[in-house]
PDB file of N, CA and C in Angstrom:
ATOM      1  N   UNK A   1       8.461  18.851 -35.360  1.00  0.00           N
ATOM      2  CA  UNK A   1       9.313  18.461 -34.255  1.00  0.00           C
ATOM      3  C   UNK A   1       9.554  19.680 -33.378  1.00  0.00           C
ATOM      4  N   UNK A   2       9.717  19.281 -32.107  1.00  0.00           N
ATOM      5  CA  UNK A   2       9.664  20.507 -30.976  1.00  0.00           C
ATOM      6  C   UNK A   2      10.970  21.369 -31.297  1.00  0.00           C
ATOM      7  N   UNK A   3      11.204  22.762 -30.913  1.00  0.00           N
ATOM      8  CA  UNK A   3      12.322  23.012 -31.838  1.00  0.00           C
ATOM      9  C   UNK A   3      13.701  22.858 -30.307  1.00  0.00           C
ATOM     10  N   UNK A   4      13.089  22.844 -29.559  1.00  0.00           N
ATOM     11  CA  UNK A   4      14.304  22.382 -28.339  1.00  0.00           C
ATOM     12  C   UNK A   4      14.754  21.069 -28.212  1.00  0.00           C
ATOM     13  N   UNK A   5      13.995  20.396 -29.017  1.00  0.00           N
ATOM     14  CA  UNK A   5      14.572  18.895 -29.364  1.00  0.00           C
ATOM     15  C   UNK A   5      15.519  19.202 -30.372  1.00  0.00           C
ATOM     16  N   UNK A   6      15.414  19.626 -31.366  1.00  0.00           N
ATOM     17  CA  UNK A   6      16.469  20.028 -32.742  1.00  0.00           C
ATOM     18  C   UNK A   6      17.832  20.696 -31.970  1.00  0.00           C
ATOM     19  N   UNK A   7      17.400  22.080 -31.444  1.00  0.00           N
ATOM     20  CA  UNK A   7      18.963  22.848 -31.147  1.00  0.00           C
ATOM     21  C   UNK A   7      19.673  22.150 -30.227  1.00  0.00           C
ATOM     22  N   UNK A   8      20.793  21.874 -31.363  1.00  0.00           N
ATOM     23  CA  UNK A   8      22.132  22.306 -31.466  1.00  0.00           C
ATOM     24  C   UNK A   8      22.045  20.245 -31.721  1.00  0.00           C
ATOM     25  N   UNK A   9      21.356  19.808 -32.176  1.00  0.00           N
ATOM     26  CA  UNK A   9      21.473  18.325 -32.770  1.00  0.00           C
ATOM     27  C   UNK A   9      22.268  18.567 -34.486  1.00  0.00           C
ATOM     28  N   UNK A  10      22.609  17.282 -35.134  1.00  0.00           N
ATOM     29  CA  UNK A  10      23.688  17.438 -36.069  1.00  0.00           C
ATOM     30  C   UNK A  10      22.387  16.692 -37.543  1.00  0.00           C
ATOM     31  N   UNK A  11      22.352  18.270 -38.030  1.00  0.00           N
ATOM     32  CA  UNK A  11      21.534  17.488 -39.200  1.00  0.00           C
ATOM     33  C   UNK A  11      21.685  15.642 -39.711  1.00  0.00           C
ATOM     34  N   UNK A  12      20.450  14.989 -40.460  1.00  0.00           N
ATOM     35  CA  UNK A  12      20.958  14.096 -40.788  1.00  0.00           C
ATOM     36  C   UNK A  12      21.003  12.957 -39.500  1.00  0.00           C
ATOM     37  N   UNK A  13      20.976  14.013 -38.246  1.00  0.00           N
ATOM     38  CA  UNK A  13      20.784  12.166 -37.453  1.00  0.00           C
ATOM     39  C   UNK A  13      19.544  12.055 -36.801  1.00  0.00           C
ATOM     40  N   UNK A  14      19.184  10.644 -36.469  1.00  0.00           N
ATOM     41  CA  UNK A  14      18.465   9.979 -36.052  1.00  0.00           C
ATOM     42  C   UNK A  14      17.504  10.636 -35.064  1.00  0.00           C
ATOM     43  N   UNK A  15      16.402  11.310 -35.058  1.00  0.00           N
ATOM     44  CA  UNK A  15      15.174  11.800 -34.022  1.00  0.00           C
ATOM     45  C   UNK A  15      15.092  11.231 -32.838  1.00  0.00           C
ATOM     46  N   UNK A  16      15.752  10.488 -32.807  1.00  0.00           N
ATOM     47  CA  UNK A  16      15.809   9.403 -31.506  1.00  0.00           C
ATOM     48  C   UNK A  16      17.184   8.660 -31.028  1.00  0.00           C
ATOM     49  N   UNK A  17      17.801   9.084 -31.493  1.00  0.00           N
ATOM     50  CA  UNK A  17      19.308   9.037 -30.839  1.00  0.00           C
ATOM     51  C   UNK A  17      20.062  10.093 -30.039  1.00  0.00           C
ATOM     52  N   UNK A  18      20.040   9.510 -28.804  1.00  0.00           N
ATOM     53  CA  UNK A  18      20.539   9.987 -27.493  1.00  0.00           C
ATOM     54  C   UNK A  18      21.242  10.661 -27.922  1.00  0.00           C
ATOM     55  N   UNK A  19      22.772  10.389 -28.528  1.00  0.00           N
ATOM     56  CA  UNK A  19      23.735  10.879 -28.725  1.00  0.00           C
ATOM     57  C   UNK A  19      23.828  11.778 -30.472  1.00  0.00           C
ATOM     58  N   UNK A  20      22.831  12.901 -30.611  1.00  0.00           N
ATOM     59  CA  UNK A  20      22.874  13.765 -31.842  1.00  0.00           C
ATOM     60  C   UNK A  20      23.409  14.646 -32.307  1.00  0.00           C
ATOM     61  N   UNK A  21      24.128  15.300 -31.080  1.00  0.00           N
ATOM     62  CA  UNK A  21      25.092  16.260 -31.012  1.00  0.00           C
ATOM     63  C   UNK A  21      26.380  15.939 -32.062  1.00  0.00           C
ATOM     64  N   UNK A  22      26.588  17.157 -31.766  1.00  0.00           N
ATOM     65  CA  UNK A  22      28.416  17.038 -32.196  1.00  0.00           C
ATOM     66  C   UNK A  22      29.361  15.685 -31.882  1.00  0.00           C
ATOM     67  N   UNK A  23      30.383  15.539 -32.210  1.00  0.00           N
ATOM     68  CA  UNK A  23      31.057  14.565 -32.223  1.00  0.00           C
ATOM     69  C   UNK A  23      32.648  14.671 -32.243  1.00  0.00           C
ATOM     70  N   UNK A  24      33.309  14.420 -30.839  1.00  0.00           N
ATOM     71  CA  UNK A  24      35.017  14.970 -31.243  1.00  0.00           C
ATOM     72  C   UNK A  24      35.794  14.251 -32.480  1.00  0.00           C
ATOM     73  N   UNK A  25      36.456  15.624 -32.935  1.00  0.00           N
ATOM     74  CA  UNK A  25      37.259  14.810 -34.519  1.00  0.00           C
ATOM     75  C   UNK A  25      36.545  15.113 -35.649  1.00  0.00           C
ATOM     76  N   UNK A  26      35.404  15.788 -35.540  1.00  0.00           N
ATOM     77  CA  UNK A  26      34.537  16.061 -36.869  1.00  0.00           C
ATOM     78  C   UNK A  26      34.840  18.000 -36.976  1.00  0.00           C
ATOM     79  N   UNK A  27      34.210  17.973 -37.734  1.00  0.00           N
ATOM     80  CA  UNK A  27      34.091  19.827 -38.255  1.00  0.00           C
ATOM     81  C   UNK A  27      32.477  19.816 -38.460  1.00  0.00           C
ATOM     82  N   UNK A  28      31.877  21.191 -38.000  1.00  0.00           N
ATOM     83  CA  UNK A  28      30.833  21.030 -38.287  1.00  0.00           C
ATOM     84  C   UNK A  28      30.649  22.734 -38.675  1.00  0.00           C
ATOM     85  N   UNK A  29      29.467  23.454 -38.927  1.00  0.00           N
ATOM     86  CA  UNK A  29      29.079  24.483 -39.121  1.00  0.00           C
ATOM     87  C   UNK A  29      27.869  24.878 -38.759  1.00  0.00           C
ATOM     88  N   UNK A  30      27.077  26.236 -38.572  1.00  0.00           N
ATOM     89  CA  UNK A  30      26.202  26.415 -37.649  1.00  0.00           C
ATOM     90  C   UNK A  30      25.361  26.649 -38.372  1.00  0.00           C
ATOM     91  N   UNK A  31      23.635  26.261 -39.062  1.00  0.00           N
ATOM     92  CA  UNK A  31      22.767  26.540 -39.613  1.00  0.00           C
ATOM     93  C   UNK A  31      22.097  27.619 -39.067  1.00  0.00           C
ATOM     94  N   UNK A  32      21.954  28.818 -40.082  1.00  0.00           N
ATOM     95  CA  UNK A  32      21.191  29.650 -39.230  1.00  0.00           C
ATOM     96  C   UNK A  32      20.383  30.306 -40.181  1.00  0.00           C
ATOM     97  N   UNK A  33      18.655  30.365 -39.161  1.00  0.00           N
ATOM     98  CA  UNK A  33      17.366  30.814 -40.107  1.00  0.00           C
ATOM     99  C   UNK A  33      17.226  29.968 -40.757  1.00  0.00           C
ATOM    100  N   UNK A  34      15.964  29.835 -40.881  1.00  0.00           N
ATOM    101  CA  UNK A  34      15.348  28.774 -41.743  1.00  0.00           C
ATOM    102  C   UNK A  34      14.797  27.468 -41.173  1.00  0.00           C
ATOM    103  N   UNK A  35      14.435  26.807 -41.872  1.00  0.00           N
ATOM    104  CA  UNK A  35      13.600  25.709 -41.134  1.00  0.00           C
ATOM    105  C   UNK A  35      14.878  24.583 -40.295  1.00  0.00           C
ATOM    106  N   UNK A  36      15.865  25.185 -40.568  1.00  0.00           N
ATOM    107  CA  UNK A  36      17.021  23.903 -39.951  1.00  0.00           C
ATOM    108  C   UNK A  36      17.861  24.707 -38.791  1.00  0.00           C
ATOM    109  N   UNK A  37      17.356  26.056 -38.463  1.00  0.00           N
ATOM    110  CA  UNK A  37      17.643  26.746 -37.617  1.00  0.00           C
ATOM    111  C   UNK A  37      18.441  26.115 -36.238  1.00  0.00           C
ATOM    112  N   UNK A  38      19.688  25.940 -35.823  1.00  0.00           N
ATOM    113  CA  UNK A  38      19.668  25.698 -34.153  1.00  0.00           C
ATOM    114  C   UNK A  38      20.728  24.116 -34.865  1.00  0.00           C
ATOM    115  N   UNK A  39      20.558  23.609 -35.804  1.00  0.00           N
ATOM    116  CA  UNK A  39      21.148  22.572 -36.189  1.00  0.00           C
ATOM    117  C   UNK A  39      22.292  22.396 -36.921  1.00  0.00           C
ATOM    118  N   UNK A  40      23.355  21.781 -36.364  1.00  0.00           N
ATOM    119  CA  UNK A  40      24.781  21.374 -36.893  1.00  0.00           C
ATOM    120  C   UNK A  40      24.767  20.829 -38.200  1.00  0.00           C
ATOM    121  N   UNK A  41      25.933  21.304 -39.250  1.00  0.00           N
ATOM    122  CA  UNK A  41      25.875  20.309 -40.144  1.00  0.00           C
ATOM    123  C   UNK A  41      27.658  20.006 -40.230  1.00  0.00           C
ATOM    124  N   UNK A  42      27.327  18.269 -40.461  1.00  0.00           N
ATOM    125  CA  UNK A  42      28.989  18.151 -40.284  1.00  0.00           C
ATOM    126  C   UNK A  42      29.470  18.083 -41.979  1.00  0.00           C
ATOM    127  N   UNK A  43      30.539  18.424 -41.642  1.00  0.00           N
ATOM    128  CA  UNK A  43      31.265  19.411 -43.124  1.00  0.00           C
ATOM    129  C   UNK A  43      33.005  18.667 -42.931  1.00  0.00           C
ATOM    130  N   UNK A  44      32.942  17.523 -42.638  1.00  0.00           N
ATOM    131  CA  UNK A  44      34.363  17.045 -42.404  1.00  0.00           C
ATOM    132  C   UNK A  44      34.427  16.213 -43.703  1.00  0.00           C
ATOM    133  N   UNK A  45      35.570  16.816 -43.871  1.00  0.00           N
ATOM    134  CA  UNK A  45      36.082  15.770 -45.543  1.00  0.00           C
ATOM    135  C   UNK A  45      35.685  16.810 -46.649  1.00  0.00           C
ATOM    136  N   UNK A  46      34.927  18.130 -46.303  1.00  0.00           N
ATOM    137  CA  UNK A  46      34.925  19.023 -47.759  1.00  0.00           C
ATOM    138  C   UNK A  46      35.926  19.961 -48.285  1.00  0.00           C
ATOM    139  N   UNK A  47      36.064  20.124 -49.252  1.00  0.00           N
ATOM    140  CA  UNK A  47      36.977  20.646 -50.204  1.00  0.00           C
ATOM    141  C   UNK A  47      36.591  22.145 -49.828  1.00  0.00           C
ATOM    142  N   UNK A  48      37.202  22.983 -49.807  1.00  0.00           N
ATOM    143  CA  UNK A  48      36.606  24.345 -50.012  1.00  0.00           C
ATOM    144  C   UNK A  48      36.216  25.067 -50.613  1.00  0.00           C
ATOM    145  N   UNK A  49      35.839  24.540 -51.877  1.00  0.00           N
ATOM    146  CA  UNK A  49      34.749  24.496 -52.814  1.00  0.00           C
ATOM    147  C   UNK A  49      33.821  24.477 -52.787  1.00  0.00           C
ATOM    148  N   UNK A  50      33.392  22.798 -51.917  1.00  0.00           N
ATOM    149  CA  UNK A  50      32.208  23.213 -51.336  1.00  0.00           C
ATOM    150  C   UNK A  50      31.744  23.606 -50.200  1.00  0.00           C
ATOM    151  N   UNK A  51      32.856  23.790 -49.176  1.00  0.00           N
ATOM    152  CA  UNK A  51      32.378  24.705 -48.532  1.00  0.00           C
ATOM    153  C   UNK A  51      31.817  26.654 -48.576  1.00  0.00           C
ATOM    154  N   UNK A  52      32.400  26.908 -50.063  1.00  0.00           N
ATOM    155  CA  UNK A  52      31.963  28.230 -50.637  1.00  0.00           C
ATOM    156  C   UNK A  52      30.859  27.862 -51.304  1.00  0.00           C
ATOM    157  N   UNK A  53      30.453  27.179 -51.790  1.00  0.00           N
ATOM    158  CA  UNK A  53      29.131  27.123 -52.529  1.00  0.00           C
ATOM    159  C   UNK A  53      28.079  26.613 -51.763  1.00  0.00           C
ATOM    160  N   UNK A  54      28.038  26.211 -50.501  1.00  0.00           N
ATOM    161  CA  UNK A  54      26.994  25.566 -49.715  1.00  0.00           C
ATOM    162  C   UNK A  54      26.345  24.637 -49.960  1.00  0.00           C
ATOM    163  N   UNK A  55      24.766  24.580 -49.647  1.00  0.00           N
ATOM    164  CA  UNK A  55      24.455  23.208 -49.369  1.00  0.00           C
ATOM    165  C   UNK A  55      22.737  23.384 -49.601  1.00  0.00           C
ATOM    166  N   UNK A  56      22.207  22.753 -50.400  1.00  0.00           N
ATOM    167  CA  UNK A  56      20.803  22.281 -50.613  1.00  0.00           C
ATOM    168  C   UNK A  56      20.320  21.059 -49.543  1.00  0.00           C
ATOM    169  N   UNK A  57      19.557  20.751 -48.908  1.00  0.00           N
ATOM    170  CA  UNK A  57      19.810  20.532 -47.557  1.00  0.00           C
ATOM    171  C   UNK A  57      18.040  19.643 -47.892  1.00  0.00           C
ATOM    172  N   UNK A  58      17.859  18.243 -47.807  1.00  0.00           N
ATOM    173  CA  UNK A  58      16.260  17.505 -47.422  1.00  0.00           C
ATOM    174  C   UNK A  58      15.824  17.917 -47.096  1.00  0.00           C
ATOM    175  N   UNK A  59      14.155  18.925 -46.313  1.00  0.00           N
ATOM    176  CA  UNK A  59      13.954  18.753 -44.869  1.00  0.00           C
ATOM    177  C   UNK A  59      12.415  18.564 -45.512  1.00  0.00           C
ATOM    178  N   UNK A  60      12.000  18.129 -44.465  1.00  0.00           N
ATOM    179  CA  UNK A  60      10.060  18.163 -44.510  1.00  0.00           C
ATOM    180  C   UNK A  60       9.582  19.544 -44.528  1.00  0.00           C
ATOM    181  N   UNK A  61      10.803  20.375 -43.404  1.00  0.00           N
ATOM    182  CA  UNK A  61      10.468  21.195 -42.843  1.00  0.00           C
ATOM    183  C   UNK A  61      10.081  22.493 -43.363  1.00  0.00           C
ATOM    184  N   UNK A  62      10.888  22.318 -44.727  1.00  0.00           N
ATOM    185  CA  UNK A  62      11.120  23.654 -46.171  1.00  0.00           C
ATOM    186  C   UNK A  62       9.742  23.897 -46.510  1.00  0.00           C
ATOM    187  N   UNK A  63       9.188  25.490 -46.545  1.00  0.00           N
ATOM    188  CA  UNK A  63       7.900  25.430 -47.774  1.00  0.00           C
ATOM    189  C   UNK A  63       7.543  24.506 -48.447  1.00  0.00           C
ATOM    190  N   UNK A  64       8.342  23.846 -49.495  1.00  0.00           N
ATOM    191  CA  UNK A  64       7.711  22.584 -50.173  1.00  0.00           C
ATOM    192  C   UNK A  64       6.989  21.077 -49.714  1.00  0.00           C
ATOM    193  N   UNK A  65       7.787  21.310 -48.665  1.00  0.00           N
ATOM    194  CA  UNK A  65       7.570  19.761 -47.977  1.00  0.00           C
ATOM    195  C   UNK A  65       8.145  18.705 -48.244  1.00  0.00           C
ATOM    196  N   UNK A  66       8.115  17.658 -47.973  1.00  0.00           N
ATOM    197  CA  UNK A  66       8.296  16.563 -48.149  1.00  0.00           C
ATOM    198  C   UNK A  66       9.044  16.871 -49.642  1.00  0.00           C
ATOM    199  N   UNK A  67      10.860  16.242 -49.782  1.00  0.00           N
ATOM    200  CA  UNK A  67      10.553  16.300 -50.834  1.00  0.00           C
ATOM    201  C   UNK A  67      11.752  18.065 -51.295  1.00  0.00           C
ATOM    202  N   UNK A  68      11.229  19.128 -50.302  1.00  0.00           N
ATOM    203  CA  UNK A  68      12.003  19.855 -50.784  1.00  0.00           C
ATOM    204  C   UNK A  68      13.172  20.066 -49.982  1.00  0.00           C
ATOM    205  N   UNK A  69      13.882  21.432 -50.289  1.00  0.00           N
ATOM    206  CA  UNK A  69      15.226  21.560 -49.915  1.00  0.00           C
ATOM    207  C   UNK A  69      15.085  22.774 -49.394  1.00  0.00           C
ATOM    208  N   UNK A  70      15.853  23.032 -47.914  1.00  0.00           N
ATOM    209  CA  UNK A  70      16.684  24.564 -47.546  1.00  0.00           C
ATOM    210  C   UNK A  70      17.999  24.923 -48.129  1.00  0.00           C
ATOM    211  N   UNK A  71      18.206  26.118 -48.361  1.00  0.00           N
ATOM    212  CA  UNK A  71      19.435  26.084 -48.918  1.00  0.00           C
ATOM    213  C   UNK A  71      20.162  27.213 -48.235  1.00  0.00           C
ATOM    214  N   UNK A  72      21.363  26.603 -47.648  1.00  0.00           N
ATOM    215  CA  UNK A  72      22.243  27.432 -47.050  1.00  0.00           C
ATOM    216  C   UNK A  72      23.456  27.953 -47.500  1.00  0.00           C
ATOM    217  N   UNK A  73      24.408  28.969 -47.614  1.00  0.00           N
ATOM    218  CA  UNK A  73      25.237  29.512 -47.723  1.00  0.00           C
ATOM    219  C   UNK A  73      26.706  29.927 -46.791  1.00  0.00           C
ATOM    220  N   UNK A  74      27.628  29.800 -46.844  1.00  0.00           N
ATOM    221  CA  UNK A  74      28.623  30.537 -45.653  1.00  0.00           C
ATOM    222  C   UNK A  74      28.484  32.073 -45.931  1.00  0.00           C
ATOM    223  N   UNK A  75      28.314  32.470 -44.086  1.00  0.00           N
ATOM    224  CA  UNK A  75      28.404  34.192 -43.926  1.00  0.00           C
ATOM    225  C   UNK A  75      29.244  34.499 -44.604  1.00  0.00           C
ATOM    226  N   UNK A  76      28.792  35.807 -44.939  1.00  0.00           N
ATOM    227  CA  UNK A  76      30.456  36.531 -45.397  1.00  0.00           C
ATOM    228  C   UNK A  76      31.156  36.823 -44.194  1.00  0.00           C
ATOM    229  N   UNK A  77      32.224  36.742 -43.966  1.00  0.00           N
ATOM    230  CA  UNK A  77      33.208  36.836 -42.810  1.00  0.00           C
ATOM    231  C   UNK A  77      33.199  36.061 -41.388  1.00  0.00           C
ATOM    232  N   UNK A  78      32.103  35.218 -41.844  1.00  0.00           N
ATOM    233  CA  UNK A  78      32.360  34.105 -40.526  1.00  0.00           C
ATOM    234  C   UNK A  78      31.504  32.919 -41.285  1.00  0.00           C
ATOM    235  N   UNK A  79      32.862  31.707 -42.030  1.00  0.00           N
ATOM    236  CA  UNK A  79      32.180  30.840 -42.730  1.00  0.00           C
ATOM    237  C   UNK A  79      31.821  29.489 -41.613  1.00  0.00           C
ATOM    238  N   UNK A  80      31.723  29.874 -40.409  1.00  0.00           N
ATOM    239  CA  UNK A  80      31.757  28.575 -39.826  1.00  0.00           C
ATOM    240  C   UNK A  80      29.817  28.867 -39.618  1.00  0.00           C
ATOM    241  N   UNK A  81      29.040  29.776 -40.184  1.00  0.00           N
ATOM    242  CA  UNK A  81      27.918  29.920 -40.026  1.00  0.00           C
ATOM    243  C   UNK A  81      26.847  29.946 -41.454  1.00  0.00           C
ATOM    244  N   UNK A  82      26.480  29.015 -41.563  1.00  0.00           N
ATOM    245  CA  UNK A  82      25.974  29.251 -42.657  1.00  0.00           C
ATOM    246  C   UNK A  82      24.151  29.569 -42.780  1.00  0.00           C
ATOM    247  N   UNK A  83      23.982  30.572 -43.375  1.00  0.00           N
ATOM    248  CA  UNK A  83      22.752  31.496 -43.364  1.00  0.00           C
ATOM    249  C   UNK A  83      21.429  30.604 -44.397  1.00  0.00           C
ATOM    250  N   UNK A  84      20.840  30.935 -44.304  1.00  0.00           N
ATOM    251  CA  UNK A  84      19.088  30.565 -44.493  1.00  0.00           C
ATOM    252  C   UNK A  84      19.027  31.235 -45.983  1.00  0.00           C
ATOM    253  N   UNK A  85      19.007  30.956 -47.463  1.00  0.00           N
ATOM    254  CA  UNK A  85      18.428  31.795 -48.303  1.00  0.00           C
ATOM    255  C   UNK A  85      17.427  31.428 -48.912  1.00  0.00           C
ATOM    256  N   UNK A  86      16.673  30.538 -48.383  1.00  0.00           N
ATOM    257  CA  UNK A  86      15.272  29.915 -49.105  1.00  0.00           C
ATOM    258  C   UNK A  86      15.265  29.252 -49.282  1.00  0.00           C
ATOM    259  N   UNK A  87      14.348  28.227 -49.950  1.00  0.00           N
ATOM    260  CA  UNK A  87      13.743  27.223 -49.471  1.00  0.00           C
ATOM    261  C   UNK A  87      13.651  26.708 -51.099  1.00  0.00           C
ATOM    262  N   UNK A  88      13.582  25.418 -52.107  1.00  0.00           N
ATOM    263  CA  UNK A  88      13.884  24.614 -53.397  1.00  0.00           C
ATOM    264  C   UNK A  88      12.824  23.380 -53.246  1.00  0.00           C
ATOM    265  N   UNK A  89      11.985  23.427 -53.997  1.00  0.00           N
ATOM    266  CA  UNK A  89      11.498  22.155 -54.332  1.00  0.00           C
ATOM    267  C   UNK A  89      12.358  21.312 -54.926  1.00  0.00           C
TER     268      UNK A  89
END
């Protein structure tokens, strides 16, 4: 997928829905590096639990393919960004 179609769309939605962006009333966080690069993930309703332990994440897009996972983390000192640490079959 083109990657200016992806940035700043909200993981998880629809390739073809107009409206992919953000959404008022939600919380979201900023994926960064990695194959989900440029893309929102919404994080409304988590405990801060899991927002410290992050997120194993679908994509086609991961080394594995089809099938595997990116896995992201919150920065240290700015958790509204969460960083790229590789890629999980």
């Amino acid at each position: 997928m083109d990657e200016q179609i992806m940035r700043g769309r909200v993981y998880g939605a629809d390739h073809d829905d107009p409206e992919a962006g953000r959404r008022h009333g939600r919380a979201y966080v900023d994926l960064v590096g990695g194959p989900l690069d440029g893309l929102f993930l919404d994080v409304t309703g988590w405990t801060a639990e899991q927002l410290r332990d992050g997120v194993a994440l679908a994509t086609e897009l991961a080394r594995h393919g089809p099938g595997g996972r990116a896995l992201y983390r919150p920065r240290t000192g700015d958790p509204r960004r969460f960083d790229w640490e590789g890629d999980s079959p």
